[in-house]
N, C-alpha and C. Protein backbone atom coordinates (compact mmCIF):
# COMPACT_ATOMS: atom_id res chain seq x y z
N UNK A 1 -12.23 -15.43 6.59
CA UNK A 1 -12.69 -14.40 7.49
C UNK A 1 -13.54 -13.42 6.68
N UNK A 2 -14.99 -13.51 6.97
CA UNK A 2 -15.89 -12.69 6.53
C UNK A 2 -16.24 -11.54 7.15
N UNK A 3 -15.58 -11.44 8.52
CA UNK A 3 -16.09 -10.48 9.21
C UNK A 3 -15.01 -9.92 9.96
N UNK A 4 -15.60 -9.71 11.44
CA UNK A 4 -14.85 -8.80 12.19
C UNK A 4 -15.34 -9.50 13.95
N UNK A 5 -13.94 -10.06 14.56
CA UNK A 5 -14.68 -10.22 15.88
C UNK A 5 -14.70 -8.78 16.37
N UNK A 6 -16.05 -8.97 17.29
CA UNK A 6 -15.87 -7.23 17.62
C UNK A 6 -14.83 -6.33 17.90
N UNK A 7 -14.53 -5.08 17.46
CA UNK A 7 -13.35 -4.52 17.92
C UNK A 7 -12.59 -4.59 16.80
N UNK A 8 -12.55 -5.27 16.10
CA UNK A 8 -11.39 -5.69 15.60
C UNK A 8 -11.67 -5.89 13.75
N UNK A 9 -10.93 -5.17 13.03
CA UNK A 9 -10.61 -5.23 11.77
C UNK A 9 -10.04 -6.16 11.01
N UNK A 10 -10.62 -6.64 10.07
CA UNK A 10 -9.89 -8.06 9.19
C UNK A 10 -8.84 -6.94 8.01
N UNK A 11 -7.78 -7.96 7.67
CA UNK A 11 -6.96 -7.43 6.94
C UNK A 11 -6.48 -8.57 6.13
N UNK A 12 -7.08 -8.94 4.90
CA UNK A 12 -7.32 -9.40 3.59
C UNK A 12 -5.72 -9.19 2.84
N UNK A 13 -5.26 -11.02 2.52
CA UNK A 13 -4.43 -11.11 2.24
C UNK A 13 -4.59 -10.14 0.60
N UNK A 14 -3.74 -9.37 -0.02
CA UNK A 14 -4.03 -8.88 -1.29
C UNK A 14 -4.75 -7.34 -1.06
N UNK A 15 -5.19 -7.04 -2.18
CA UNK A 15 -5.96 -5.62 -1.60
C UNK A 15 -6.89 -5.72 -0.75
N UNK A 16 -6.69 -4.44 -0.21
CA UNK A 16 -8.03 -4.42 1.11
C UNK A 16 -8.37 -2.96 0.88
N UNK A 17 -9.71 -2.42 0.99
CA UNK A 17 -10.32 -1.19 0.96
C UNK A 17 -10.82 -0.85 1.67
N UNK A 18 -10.34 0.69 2.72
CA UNK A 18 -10.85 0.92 4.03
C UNK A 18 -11.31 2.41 3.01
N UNK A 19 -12.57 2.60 4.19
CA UNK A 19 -13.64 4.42 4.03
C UNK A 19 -12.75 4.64 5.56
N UNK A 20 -11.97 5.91 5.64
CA UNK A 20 -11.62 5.90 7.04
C UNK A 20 -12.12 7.80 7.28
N UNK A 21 -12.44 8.04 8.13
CA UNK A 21 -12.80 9.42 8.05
C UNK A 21 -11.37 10.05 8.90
N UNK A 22 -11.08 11.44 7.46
CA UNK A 22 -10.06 12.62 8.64
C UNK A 22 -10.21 13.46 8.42
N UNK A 23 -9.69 14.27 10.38
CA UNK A 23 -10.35 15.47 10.61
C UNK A 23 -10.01 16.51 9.37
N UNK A 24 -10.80 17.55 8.95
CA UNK A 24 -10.45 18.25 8.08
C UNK A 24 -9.36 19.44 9.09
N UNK A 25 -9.97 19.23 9.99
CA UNK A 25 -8.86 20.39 11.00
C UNK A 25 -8.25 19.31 12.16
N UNK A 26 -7.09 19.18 12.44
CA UNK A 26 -6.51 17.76 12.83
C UNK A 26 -6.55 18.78 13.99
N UNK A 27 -6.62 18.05 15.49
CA UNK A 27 -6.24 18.21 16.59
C UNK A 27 -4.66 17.80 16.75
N UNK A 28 -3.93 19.01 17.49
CA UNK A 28 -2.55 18.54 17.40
C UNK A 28 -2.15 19.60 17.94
N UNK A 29 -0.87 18.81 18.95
CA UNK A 29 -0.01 19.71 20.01
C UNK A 29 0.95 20.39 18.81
N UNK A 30 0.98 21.18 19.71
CA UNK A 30 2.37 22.35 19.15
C UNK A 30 3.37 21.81 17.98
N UNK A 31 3.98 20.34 18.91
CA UNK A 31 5.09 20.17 18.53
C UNK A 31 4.70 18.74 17.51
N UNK A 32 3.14 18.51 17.20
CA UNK A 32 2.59 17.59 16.31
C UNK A 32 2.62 18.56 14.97
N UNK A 33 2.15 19.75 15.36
CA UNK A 33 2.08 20.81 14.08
C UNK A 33 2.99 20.82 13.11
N UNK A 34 4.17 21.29 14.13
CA UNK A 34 5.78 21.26 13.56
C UNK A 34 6.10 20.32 12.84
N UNK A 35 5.73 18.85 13.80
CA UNK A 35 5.58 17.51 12.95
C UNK A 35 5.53 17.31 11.84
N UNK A 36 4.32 18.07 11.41
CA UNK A 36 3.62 17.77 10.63
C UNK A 36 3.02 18.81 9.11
N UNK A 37 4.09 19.94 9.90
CA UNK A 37 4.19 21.48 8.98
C UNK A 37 4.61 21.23 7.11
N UNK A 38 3.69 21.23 6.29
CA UNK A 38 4.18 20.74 4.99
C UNK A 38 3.62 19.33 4.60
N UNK A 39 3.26 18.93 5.31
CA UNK A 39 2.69 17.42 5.02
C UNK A 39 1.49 17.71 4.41
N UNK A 40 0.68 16.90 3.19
CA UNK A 40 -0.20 17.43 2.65
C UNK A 40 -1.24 16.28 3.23
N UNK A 41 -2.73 16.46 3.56
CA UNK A 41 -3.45 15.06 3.98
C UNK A 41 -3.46 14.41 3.47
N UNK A 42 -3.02 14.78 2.14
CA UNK A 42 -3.56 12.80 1.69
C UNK A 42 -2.26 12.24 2.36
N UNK A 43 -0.88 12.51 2.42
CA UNK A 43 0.04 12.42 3.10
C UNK A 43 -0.30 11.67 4.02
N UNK A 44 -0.43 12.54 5.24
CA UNK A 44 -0.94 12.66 6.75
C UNK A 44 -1.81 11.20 6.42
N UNK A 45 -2.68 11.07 5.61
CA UNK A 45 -3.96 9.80 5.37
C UNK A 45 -2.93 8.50 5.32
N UNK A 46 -1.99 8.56 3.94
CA UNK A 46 -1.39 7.36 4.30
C UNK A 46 -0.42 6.72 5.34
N UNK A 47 0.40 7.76 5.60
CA UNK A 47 1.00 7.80 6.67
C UNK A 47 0.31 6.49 7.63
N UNK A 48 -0.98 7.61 7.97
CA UNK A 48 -1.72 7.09 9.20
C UNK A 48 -2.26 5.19 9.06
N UNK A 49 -2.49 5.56 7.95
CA UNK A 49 -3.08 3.85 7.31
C UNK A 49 -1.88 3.28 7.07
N UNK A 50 -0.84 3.33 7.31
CA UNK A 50 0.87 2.47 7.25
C UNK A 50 0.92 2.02 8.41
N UNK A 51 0.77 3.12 9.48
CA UNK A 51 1.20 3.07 10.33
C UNK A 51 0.55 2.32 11.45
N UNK A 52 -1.11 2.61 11.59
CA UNK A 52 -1.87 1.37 11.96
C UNK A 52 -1.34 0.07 11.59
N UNK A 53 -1.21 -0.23 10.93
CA UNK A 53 -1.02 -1.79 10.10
C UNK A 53 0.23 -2.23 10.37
N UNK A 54 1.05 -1.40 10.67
CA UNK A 54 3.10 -1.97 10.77
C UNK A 54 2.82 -1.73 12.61
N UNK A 55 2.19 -0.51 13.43
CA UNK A 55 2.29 -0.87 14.45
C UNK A 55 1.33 -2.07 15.25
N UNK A 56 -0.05 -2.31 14.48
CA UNK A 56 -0.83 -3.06 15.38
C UNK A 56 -1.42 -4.71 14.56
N UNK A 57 -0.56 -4.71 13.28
CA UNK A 57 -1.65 -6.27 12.43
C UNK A 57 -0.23 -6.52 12.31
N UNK A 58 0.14 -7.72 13.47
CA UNK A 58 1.07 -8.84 12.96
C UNK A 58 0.59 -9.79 11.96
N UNK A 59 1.88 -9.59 11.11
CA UNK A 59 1.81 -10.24 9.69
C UNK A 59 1.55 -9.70 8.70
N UNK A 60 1.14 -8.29 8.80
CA UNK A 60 0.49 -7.63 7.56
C UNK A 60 1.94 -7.24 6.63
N UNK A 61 2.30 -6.60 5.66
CA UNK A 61 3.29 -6.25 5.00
C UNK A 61 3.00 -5.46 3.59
N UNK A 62 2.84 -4.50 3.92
CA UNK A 62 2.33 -3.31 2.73
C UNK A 62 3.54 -2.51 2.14
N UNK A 63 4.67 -2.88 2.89
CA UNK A 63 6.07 -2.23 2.48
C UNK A 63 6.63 -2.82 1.29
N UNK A 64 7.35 -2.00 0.96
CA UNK A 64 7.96 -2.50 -0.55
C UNK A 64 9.07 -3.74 -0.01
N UNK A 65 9.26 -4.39 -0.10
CA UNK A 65 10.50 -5.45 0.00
C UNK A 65 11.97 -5.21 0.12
N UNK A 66 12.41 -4.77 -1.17
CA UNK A 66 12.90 -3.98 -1.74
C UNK A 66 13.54 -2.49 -1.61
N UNK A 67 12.53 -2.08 -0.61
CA UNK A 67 13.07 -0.41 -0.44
C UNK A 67 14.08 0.00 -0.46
N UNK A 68 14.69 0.75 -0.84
CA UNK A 68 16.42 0.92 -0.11
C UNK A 68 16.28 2.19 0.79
N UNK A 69 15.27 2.85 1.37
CA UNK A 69 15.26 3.89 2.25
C UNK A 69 13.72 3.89 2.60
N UNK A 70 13.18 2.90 3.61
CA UNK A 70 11.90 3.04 4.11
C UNK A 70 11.68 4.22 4.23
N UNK A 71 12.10 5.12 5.15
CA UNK A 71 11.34 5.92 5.47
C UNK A 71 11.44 7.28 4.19
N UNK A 72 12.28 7.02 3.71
CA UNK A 72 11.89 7.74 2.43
C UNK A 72 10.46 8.01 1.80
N UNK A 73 9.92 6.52 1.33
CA UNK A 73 9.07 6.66 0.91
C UNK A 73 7.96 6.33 1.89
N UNK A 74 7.92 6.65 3.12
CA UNK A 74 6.61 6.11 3.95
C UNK A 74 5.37 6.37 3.36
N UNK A 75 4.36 5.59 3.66
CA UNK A 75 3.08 6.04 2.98
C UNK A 75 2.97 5.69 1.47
N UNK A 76 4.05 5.73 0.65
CA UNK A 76 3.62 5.11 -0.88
C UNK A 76 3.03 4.28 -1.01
N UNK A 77 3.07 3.26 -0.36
CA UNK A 77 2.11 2.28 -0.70
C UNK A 77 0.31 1.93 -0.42
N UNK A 78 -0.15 3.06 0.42
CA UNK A 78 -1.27 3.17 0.17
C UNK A 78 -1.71 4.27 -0.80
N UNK A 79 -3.07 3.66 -1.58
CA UNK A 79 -3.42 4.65 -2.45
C UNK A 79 -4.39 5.44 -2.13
N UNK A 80 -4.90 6.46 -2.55
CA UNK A 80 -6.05 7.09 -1.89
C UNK A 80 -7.09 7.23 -3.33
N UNK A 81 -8.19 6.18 -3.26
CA UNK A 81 -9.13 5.74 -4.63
C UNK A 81 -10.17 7.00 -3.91
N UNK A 82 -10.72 7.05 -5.59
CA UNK A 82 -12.21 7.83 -5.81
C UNK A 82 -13.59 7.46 -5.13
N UNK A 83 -13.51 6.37 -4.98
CA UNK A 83 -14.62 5.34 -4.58
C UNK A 83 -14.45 3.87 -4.22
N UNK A 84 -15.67 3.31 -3.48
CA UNK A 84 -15.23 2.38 -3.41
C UNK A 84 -16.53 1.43 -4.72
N UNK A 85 -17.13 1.79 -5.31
CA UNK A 85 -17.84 1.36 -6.23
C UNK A 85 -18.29 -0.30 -6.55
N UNK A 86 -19.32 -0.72 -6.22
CA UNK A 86 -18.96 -2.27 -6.39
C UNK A 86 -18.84 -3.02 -5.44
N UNK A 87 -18.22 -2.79 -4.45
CA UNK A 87 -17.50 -3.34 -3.07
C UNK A 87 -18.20 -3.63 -1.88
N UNK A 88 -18.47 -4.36 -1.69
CA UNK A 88 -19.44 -4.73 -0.25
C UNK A 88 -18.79 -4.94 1.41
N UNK A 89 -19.25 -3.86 2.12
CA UNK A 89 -19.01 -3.92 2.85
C UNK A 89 -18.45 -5.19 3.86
N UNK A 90 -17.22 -5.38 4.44
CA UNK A 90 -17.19 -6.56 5.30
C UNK A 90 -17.85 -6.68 6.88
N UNK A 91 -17.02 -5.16 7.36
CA UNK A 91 -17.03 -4.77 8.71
C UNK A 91 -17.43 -3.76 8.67
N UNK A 92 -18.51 -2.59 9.56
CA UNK A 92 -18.08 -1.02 9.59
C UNK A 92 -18.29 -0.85 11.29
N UNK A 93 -17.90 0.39 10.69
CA UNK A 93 -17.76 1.00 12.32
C UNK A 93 -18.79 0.82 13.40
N UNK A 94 -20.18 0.93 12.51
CA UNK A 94 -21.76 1.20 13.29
C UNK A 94 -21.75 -0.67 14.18
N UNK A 95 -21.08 -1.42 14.16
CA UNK A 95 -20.44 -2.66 15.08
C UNK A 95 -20.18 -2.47 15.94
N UNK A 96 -19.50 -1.60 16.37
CA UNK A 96 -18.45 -1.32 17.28
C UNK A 96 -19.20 -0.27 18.26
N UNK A 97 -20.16 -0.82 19.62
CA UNK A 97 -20.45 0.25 20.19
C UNK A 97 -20.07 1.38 20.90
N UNK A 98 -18.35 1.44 21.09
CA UNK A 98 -17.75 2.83 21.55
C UNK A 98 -17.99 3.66 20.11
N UNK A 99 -17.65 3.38 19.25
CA UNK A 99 -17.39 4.27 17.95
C UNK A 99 -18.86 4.34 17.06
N UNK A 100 -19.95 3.95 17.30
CA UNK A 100 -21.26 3.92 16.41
C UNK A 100 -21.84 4.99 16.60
N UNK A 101 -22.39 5.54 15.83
CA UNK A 101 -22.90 6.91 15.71
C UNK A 101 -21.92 7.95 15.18
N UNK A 102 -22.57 9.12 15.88
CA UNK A 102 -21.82 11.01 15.56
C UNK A 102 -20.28 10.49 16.18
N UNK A 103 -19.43 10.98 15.63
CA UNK A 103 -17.81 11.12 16.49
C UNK A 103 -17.51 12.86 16.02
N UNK A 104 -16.55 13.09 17.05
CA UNK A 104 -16.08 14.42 16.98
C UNK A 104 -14.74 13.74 16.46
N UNK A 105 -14.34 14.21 14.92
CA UNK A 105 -13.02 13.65 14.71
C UNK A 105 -12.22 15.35 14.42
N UNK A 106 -11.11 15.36 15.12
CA UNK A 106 -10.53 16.46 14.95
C UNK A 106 -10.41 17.31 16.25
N UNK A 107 -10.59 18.78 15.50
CA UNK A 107 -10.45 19.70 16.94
C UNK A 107 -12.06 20.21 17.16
N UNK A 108 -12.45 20.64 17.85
CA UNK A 108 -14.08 21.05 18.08
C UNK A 108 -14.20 21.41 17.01
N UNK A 109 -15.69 20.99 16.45
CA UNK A 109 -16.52 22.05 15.41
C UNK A 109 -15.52 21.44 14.20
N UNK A 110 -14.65 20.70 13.95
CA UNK A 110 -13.84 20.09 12.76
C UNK A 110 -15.02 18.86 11.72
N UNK A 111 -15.20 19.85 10.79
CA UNK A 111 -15.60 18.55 9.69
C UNK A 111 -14.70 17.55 9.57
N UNK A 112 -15.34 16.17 9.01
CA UNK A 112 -14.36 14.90 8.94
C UNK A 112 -14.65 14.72 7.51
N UNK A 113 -13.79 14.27 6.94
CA UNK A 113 -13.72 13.94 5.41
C UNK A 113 -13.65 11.97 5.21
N UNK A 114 -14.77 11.70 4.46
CA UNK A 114 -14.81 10.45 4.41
C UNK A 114 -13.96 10.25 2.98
N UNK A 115 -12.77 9.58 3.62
CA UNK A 115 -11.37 9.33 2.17
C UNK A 115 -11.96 7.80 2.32
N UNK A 116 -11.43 7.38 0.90
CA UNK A 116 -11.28 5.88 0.43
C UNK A 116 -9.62 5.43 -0.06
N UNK A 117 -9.48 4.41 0.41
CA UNK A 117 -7.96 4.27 0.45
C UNK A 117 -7.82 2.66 -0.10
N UNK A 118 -6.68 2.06 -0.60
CA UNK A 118 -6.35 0.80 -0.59
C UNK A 118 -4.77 0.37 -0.52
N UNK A 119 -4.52 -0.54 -0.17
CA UNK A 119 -3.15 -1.14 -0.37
C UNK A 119 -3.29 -2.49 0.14
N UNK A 120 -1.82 -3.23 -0.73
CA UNK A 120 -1.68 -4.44 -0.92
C UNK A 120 -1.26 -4.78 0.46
N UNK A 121 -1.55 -6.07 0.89
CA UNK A 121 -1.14 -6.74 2.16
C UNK A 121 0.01 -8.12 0.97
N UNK A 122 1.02 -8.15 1.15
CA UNK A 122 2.01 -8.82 0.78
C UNK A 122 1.95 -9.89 1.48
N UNK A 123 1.67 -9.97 3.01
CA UNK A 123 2.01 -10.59 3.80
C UNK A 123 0.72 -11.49 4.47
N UNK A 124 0.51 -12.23 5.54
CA UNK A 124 -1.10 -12.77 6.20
C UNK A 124 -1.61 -12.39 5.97
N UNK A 125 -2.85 -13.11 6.48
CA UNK A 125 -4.31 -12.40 6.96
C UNK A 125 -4.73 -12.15 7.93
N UNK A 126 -4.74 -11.19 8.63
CA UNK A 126 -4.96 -11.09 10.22
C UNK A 126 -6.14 -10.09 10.22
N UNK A 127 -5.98 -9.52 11.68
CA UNK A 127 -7.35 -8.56 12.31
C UNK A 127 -6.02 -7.71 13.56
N UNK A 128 -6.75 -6.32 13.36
CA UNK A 128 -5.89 -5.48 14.22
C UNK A 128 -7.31 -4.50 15.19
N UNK A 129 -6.95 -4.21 16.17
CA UNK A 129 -7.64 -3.94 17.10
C UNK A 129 -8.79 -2.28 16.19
N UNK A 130 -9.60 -1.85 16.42
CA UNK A 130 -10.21 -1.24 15.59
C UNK A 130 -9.65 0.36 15.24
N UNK A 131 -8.65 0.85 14.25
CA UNK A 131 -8.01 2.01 13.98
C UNK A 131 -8.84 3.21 14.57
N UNK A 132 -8.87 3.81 15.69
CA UNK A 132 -8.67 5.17 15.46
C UNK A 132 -7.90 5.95 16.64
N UNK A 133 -8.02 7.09 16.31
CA UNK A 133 -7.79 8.45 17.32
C UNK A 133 -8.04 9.84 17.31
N UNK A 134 -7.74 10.43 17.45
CA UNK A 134 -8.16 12.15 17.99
C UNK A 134 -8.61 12.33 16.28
N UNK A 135 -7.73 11.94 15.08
CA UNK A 135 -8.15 12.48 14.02
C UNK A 135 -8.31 11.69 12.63
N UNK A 136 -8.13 10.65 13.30
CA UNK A 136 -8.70 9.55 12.12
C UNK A 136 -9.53 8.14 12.97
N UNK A 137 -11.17 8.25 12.34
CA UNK A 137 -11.12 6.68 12.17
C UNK A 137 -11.75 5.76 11.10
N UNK A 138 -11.58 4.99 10.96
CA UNK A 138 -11.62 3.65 10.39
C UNK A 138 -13.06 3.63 9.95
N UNK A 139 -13.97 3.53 9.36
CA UNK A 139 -15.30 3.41 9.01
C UNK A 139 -15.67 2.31 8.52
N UNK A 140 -15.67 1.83 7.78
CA UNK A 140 -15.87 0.25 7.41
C UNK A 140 -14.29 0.09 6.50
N UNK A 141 -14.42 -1.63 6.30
CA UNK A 141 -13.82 -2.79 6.16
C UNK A 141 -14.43 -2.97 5.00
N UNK A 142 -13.92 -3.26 3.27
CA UNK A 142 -14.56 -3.56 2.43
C UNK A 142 -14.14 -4.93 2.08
N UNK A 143 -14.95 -6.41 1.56
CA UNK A 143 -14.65 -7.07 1.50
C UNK A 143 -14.26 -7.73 -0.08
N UNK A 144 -12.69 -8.17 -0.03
CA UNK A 144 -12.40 -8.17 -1.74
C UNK A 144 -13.10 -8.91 -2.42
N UNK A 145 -13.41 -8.43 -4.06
CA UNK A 145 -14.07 -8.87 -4.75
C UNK A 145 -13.54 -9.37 -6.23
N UNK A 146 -13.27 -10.70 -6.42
CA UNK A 146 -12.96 -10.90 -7.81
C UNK A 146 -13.25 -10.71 -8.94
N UNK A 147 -14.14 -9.83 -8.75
CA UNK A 147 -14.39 -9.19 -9.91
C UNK A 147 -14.38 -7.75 -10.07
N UNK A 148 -14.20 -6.85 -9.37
CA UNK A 148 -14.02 -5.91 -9.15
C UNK A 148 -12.34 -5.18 -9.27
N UNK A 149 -11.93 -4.48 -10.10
CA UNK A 149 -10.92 -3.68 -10.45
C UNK A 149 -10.27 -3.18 -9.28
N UNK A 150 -11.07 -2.71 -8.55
CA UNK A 150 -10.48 -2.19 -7.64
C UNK A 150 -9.79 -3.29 -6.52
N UNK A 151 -10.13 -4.24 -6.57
CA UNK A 151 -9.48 -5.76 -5.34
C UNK A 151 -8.67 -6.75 -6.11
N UNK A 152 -9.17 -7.03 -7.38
CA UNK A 152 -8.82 -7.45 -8.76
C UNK A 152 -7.36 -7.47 -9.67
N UNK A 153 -6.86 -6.39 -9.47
CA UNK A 153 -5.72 -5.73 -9.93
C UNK A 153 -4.57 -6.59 -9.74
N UNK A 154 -3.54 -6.42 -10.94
CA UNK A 154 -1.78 -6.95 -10.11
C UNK A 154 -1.41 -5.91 -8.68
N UNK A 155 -0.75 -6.61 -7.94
CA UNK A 155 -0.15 -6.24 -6.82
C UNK A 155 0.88 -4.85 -7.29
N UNK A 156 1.24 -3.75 -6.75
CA UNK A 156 1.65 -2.70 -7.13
C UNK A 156 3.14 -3.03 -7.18
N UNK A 157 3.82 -2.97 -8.35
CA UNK A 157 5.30 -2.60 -8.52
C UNK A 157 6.25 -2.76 -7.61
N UNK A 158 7.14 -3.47 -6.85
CA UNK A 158 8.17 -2.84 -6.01
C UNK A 158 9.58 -2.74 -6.86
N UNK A 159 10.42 -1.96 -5.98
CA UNK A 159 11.85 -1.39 -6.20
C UNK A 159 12.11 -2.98 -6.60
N UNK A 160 12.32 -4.07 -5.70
CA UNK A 160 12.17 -5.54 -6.24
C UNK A 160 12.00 -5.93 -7.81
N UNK A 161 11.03 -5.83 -7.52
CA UNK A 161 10.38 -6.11 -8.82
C UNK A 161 11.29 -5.78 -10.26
N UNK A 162 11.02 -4.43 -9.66
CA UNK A 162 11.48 -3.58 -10.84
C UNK A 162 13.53 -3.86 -10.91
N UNK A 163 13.82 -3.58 -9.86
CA UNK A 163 15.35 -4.30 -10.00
C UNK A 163 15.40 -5.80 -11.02
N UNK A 164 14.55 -6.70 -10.58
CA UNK A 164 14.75 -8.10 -11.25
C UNK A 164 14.25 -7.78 -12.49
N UNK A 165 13.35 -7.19 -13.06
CA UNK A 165 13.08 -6.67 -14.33
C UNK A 165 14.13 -6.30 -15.15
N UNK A 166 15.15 -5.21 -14.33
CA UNK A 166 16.17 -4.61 -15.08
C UNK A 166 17.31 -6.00 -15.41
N UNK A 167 17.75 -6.76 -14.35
CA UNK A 167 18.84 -7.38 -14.00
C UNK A 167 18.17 -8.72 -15.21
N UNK A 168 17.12 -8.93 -15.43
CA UNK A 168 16.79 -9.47 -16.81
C UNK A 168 17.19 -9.24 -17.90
N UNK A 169 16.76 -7.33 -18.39
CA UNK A 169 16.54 -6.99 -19.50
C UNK A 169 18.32 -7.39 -19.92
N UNK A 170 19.09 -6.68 -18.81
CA UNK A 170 20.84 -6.80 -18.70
C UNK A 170 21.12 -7.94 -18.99
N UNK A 171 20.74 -8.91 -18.37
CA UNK A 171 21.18 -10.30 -18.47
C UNK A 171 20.98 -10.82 -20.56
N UNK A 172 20.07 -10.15 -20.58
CA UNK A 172 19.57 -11.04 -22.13
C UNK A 172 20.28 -10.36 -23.03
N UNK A 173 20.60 -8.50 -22.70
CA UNK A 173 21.31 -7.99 -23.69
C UNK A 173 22.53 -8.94 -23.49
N UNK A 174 23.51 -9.29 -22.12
CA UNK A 174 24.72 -9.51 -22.62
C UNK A 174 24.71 -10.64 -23.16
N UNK A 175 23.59 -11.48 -22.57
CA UNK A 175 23.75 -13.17 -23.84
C UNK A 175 23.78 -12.91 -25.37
N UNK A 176 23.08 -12.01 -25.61
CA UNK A 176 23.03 -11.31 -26.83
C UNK A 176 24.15 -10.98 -27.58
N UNK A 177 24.68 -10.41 -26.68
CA UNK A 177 26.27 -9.22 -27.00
C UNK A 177 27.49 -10.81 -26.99
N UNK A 178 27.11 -12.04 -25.87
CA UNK A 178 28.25 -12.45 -25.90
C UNK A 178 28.29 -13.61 -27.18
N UNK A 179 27.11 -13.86 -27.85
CA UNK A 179 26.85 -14.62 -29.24
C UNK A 179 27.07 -14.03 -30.03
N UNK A 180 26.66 -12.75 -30.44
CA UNK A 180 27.42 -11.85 -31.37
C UNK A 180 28.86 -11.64 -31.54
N UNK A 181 29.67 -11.81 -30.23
CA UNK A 181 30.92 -11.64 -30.07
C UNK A 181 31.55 -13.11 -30.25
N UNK A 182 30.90 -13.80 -29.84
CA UNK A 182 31.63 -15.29 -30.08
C UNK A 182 31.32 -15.71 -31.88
N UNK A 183 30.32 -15.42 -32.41
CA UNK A 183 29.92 -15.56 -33.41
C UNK A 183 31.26 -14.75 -34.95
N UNK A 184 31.39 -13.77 -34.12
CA UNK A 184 32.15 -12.73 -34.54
C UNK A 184 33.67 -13.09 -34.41
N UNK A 185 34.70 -14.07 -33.23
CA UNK A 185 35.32 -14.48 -33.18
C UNK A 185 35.31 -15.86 -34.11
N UNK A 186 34.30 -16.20 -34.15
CA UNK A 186 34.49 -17.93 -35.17
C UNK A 186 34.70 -17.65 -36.17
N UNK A 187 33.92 -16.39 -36.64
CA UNK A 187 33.75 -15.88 -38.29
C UNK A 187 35.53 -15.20 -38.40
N UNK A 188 36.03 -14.81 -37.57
CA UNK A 188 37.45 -14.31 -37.68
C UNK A 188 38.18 -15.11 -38.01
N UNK A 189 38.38 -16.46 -37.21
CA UNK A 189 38.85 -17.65 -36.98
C UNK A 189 38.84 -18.81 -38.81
N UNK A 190 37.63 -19.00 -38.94
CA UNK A 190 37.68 -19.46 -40.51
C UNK A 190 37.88 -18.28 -41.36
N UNK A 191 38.11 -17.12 -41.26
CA UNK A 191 38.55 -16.36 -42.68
C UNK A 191 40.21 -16.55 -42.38
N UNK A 192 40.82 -16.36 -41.14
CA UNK A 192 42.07 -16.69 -41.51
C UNK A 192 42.65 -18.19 -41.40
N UNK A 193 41.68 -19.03 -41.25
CA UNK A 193 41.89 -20.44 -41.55
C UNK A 193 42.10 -20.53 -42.97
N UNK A 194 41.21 -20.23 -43.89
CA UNK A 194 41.28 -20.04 -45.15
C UNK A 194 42.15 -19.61 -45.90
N UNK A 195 42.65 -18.31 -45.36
CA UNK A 195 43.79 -17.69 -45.51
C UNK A 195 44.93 -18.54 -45.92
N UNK A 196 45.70 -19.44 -45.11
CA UNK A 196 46.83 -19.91 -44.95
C UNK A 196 47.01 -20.32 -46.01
């Protein structure tokens, strides 16, 4: 999948790199505010890019495996990059004739901030209907590049991971500890063999 049937966003098994624009002044009810009182945007950014993807791209899987408290860490797993440098466009928005051109993203008169973001898809390759709303959308689709650092990279760390890492390092100390100790019992064993 090189592209995008209209409408619709590809989502690249491995890293994928979206430009998504948000409002710098978010439109939001009362009780979205409250919501959302303390949340910092880049926050609010990944959040929003989780949450597209777990509610609308069956098959996608950007979650840690592993977690022991999803919603703890919601949003960790997207990153929010400097650039997208290198990277060639797959899909963008100017496709899509409801969304091509000027958009009002936000509350009236709200600048939009064009963020660059990435995270791992663990899971398929699918297409989800085209991300936006009142204060985020979707701008282009970057398509991964093997040579490029930024698409290129190992897959990010999970709690997983890192558990089987530990349950290794443990495992080798005690083979360690239990040859030393058996080693240590034989050597006991012929000094008082000798003995007698």
């Amino acid at each position: 999948m090189t592209g995008s049937t209209q409408g619709f966003a590809p989502v690249f098994v491995g890293w994928n790199v979206w430009n998504v624009y948000q409002a710098a002044d978010p439109d939001e009810s009362l009780l979205g505010a409250i919501w959302h009182a303390g949340i910092s945007q880049d926050q609010l950014l990944k959040l929003w890019v989780e949450n597209q993807l777990e509610d609308n791209a069956p098959g996608v899987n950007v979650s840690d495996p592993v977690n022991p408290n999803p919603e703890h860490f919601r949003g960790d797993e997207v990153q929010i990059i400097p650039s997208t440098a290198g990277l060639k466009v797959a899909v963008g928005r100017e496709s899509i004739p409801d969304l091509a051109g000027a958009l009002q993203v936000g509350n009236e008169g709200s600048a939009a901030l064009l963020r660059s973001v990435r995270f791992y898809n663990r899971g398929r390759q699918t297409m989800l209907p085209w991300p936006h709303d009142r204060n985020f959308v979707l701008d282009a689709v970057y398509m991964p590049d093997p040579s490029n650092a930024i698409t290129n990279s190992p897959a990010p760390k999970t709690a997983g991971g890192e558990l089987d890492a530990a349950g290794k390092a443990l495992g080798h100390a005690l083979e360690t500890a239990a040859w030393v100790l058996g080693g240590a019992v034989a050597l006991y064993a012929i000094v008082r063999a000798t003995r007698k």
